[in-house]
Protein backbone atom coordinates (compact mmCIF):
# COMPACT_ATOMS: atom_id res chain seq x y z
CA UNK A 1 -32.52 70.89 -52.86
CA UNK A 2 -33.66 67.42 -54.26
CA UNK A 3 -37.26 66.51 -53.27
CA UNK A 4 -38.22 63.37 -50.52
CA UNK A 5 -39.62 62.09 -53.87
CA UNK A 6 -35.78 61.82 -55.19
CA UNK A 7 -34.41 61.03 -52.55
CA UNK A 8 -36.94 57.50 -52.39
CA UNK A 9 -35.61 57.03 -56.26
CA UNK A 10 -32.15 57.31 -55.04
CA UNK A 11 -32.33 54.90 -52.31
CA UNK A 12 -34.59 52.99 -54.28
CA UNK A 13 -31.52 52.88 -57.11
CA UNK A 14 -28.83 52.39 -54.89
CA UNK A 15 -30.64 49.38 -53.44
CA UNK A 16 -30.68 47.65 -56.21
CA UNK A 17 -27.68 48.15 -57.63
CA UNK A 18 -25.96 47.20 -54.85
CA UNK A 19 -28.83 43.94 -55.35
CA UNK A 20 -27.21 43.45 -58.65
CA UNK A 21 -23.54 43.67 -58.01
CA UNK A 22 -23.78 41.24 -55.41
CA UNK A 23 -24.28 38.41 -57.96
CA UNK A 24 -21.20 36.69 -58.92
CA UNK A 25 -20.40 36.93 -62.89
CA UNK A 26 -22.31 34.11 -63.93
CA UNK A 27 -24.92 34.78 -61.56
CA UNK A 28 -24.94 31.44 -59.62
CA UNK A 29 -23.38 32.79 -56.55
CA UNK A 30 -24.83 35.89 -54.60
CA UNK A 31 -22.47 38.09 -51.27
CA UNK A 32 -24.30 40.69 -49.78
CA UNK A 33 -25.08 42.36 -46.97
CA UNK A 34 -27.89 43.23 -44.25
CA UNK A 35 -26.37 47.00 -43.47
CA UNK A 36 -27.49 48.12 -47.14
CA UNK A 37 -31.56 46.47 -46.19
CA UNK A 38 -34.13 47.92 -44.93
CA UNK A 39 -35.17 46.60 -41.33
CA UNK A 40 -37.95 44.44 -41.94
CA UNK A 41 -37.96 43.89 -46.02
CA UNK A 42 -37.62 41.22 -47.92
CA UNK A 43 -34.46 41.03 -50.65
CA UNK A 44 -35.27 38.80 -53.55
CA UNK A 45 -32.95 36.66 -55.07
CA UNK A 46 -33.28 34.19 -58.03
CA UNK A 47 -30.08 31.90 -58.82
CA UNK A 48 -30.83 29.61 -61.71
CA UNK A 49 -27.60 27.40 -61.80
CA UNK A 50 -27.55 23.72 -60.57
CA UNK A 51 -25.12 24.78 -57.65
CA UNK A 52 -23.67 28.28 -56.27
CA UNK A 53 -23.43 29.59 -52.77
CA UNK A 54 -24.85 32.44 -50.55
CA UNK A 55 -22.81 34.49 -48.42
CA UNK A 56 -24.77 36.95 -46.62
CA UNK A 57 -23.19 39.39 -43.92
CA UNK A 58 -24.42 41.07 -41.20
CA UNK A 59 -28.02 39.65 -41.63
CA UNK A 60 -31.11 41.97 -41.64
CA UNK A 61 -34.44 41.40 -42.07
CA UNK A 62 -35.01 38.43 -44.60
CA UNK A 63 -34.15 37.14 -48.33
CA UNK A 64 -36.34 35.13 -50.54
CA UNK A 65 -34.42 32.80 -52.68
CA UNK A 66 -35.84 31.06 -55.90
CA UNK A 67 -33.56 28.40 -57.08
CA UNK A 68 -33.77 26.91 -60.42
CA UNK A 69 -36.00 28.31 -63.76
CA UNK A 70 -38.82 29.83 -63.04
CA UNK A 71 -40.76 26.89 -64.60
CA UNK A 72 -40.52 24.35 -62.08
CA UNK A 73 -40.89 21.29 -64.35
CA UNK A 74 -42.96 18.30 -64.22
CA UNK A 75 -40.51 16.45 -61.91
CA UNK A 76 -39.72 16.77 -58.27
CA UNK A 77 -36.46 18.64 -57.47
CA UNK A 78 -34.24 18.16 -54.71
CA UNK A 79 -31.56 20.99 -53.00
CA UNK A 80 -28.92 19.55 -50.71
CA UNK A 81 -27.24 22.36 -48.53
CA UNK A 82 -23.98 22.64 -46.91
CA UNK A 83 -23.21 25.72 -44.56
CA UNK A 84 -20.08 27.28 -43.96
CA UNK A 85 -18.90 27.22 -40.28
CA UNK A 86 -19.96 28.85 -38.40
CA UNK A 87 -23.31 29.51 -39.65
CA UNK A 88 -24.36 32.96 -38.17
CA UNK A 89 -27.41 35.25 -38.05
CA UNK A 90 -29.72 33.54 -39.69
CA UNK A 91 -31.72 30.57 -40.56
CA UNK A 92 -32.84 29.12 -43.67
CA UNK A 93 -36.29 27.48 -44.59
CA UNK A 94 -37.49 25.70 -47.70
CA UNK A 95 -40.67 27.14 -48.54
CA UNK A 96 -43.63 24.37 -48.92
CA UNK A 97 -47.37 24.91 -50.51
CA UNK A 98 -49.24 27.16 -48.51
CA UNK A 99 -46.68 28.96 -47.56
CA UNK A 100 -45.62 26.80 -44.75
CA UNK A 101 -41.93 26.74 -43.74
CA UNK A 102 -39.48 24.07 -42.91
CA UNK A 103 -36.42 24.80 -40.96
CA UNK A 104 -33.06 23.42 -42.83
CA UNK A 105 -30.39 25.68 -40.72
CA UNK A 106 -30.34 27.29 -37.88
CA UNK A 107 -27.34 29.01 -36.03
CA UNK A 108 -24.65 27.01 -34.44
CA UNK A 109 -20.82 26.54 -34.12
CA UNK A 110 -21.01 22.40 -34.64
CA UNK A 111 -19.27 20.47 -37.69
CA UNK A 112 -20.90 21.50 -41.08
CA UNK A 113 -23.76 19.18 -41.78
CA UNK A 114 -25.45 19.46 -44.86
CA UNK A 115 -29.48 18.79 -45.44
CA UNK A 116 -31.19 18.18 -48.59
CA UNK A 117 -34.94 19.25 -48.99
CA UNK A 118 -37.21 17.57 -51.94
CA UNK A 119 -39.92 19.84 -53.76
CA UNK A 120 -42.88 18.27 -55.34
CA UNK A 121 -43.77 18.52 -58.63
CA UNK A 122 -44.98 22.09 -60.11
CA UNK A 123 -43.84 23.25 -56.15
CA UNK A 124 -41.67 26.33 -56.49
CA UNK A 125 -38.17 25.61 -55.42
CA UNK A 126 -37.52 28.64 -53.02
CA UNK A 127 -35.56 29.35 -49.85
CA UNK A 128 -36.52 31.99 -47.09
CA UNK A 129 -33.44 33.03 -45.78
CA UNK A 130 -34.61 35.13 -41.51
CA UNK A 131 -31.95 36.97 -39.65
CA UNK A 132 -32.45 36.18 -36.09
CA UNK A 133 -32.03 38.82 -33.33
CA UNK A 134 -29.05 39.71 -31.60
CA UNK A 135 -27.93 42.51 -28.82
CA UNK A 136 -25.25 43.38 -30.49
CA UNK A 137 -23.99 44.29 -34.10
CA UNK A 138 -20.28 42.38 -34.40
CA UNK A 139 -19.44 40.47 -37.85
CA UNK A 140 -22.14 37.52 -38.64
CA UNK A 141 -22.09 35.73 -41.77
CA UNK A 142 -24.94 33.21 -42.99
CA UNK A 143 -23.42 31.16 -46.01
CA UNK A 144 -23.47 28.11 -47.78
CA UNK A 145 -23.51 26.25 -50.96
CA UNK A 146 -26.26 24.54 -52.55
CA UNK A 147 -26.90 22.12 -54.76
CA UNK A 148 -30.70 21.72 -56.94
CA UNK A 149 -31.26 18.54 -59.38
CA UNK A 150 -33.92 17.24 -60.95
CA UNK A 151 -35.74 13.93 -58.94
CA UNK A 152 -35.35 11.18 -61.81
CA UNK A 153 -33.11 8.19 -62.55
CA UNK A 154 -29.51 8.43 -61.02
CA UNK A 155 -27.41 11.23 -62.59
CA UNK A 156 -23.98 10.58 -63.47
CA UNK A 157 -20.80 13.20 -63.91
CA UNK A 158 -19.45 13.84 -67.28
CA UNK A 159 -16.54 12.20 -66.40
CA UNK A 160 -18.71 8.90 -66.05
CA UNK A 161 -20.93 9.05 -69.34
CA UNK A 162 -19.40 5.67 -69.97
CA UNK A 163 -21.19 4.28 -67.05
CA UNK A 164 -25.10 3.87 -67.85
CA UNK A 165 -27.85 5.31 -65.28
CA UNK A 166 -29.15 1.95 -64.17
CA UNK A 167 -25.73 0.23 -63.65
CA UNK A 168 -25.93 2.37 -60.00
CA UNK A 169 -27.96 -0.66 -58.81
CA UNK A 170 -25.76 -3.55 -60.22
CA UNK A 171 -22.44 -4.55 -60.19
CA UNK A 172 -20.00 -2.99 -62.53
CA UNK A 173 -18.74 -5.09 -65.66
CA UNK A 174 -15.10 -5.06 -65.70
CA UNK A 175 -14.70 -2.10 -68.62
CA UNK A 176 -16.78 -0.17 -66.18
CA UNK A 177 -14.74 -1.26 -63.09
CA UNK A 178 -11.60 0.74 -65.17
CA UNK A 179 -13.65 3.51 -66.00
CA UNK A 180 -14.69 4.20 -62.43
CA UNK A 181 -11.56 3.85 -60.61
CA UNK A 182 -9.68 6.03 -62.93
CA UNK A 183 -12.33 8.63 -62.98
CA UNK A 184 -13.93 8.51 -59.44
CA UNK A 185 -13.50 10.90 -56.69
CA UNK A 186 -13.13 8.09 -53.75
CA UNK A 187 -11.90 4.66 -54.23
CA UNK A 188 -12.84 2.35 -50.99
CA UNK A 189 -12.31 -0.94 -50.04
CA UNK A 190 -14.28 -1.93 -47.30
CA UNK A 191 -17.87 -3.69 -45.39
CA UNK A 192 -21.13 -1.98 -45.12
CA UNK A 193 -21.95 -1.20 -41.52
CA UNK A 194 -25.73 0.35 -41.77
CA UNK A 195 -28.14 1.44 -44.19
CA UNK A 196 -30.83 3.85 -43.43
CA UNK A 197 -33.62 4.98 -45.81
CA UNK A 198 -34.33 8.51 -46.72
CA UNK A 199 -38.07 8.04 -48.54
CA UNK A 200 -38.37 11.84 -49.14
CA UNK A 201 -35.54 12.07 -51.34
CA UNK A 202 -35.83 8.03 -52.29
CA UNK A 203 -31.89 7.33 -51.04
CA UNK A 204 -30.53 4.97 -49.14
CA UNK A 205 -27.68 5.86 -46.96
CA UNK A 206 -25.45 3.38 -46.42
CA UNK A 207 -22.58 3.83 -43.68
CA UNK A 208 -19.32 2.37 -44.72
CA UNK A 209 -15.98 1.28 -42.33
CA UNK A 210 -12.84 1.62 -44.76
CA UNK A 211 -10.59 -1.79 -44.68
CA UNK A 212 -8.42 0.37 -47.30
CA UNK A 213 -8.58 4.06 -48.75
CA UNK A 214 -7.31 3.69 -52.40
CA UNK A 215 -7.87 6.59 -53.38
CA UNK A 216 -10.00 9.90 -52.28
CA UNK A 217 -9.88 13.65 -53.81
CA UNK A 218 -11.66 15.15 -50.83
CA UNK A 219 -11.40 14.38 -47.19
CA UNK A 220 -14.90 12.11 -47.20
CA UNK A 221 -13.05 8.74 -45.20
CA UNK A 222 -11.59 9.65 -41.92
CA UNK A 223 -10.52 7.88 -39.27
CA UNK A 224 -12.63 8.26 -35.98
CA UNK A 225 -14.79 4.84 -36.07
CA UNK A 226 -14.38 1.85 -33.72
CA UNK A 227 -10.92 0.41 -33.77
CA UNK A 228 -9.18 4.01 -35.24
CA UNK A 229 -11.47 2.70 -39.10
CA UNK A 230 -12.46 5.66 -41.28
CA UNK A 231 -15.51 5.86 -41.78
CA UNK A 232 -18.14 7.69 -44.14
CA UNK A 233 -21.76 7.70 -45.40
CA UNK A 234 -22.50 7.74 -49.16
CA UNK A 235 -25.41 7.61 -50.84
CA UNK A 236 -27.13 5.41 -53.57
CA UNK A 237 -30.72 5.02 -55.32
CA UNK A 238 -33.61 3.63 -52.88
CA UNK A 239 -35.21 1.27 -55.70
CA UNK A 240 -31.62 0.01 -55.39
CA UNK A 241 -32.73 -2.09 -52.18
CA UNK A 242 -28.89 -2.19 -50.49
CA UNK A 243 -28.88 -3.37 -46.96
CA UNK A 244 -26.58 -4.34 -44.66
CA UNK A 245 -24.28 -7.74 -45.01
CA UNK A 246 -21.33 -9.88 -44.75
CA UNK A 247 -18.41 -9.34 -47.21
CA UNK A 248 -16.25 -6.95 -48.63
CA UNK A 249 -16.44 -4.89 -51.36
CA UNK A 250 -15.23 -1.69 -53.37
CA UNK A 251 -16.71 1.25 -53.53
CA UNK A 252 -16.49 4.09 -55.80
CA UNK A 253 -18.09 7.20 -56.44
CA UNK A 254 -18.44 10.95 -57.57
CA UNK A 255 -18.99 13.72 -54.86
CA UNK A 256 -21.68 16.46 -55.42
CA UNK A 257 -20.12 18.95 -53.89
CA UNK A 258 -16.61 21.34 -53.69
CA UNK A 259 -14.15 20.08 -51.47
CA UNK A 260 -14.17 19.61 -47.96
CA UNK A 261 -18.18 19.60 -48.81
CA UNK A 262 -18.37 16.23 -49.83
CA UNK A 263 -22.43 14.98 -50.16
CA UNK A 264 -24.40 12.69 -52.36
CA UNK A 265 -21.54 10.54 -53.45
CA UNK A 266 -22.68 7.79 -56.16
CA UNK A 267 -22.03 4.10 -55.25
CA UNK A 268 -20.99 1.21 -56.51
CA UNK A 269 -19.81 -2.28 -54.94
CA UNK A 270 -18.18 -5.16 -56.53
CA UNK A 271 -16.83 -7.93 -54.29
């Protein structure tokens, strides 16, 4: 009869195997779930791509998440966050110095909303991912998809290397102007209704009312603004300095996330 000592190396092995498979191949994506943890533990996880997703079932106890290298770099980083509906037995915090936590999501049947945290830098880029309590044991899953980059100039898709960094704050010469509305991922003619500042992650976000969708490959624009306009918020550089003003103009941009996920968009406006 195998010893309590094998039997903890057995559990112990099965544990984290069952750790391991639930990485997806190229281990940027992790599914798992609470029924194989302990009550009470901690599960670490480490996902080193630039985006991938969590799907955790049935959460249990709690999951530590480091994103990134485990060098955290000289320059800030910022995650952005976008949880599948609805977001279920748990709650996710970025973890700050100190080990003080912030609250990113929480439970709750709503409209996906996605929320980007900024890390300092040097400041390990982790997640702690808390089951919260519940009477009863029916199907809850926690997941969404992330996003991590690097705090620095603007970053561009490959699809847009023709565009340089700094033309995110000018407008676009007309060689550019083809480039960008063959390539982009939204095409919009329309006025700029708001901007609002975001100083931790230095963006502004400026609130848009379509005249004219050209052209969009995920649902960002729909209609549900004053008057039946679509309506959308993208994103641009804070050093930019856009505020709000009369005219038209044409917007374009690249979204950062998979469809129907649509966040950080870049910007650009030409009248």
């Amino acid at each position: 009869m195998p010893t309590p000592a094998l039997f903890c190396a057995l559990c112990f092995g099965l544990l984290a195997t069952a750790a391991r498979a639930g990485y997806s191949e190229d281990r940027c994506s992790w599914r798992g779930s609470g029924l194989t943890q302990e009550p009470g533990s901690v599960g670490q996880l480490a996902l080193a791509c630039a985006e991938g997703g969590i799907e955790w079932l049935y959460p249990a106890g709690a999951l530590r998440l480091t994103l990134g290298s485990s060098d955290p770099g000289v320059r800030p980083g910022i995650a952005c966050l976008r949880p599948a509906r609805p977001f279920a037995g748990a709650q996710v915090f970025a973890e700050r110095a100190g080990g003080v936590l912030e609250l990113l999501l929480a439970e709750g049947p709503g409209p996906a909303g996605g929320r980007c945290v900024r890390w300092g830098p040097r400041e390990r880029r982790a997640l702690f991912l808390q089951a919260t309590p519940h009477p009863d044991i029916s199907r809850r899953v926690a997941s969404f998809r992330f996003e991590l980059r690097e705090d620095g100039r603007p970053e561009l898709p490959p699809q847009a290397h023709g565009l340089s960094a700094d033309g995110a704050c000018r407008p676009c010469s007309d060689a550019e102007l083809l480039l960008a509305v063959c390539t982009s991922d939204f095409v919009i003619h329309g006025t700029i209704h708001g901007v609002a500042h975001d100083t931790e992650l230095q963006e502004s976000v400026i609130t848009v009312a379509a005249a004219r969708v050209l052209r969009q490959t995920l649902p960002l624009f729909r209609v549900g603004g004053p008057g039946g306009q679509a309506q959308a918020s993208i994103r641009t550089p804070l050093h930019c300095g856009v505020h709000p003003g009369p005219g038209t103009f044409l917007f374009m941009g690249w979204s950062r996330f998979a469809p129907g996920t649509a966040q950080l968009p870049l910007h650009r406006a030409r009248d």
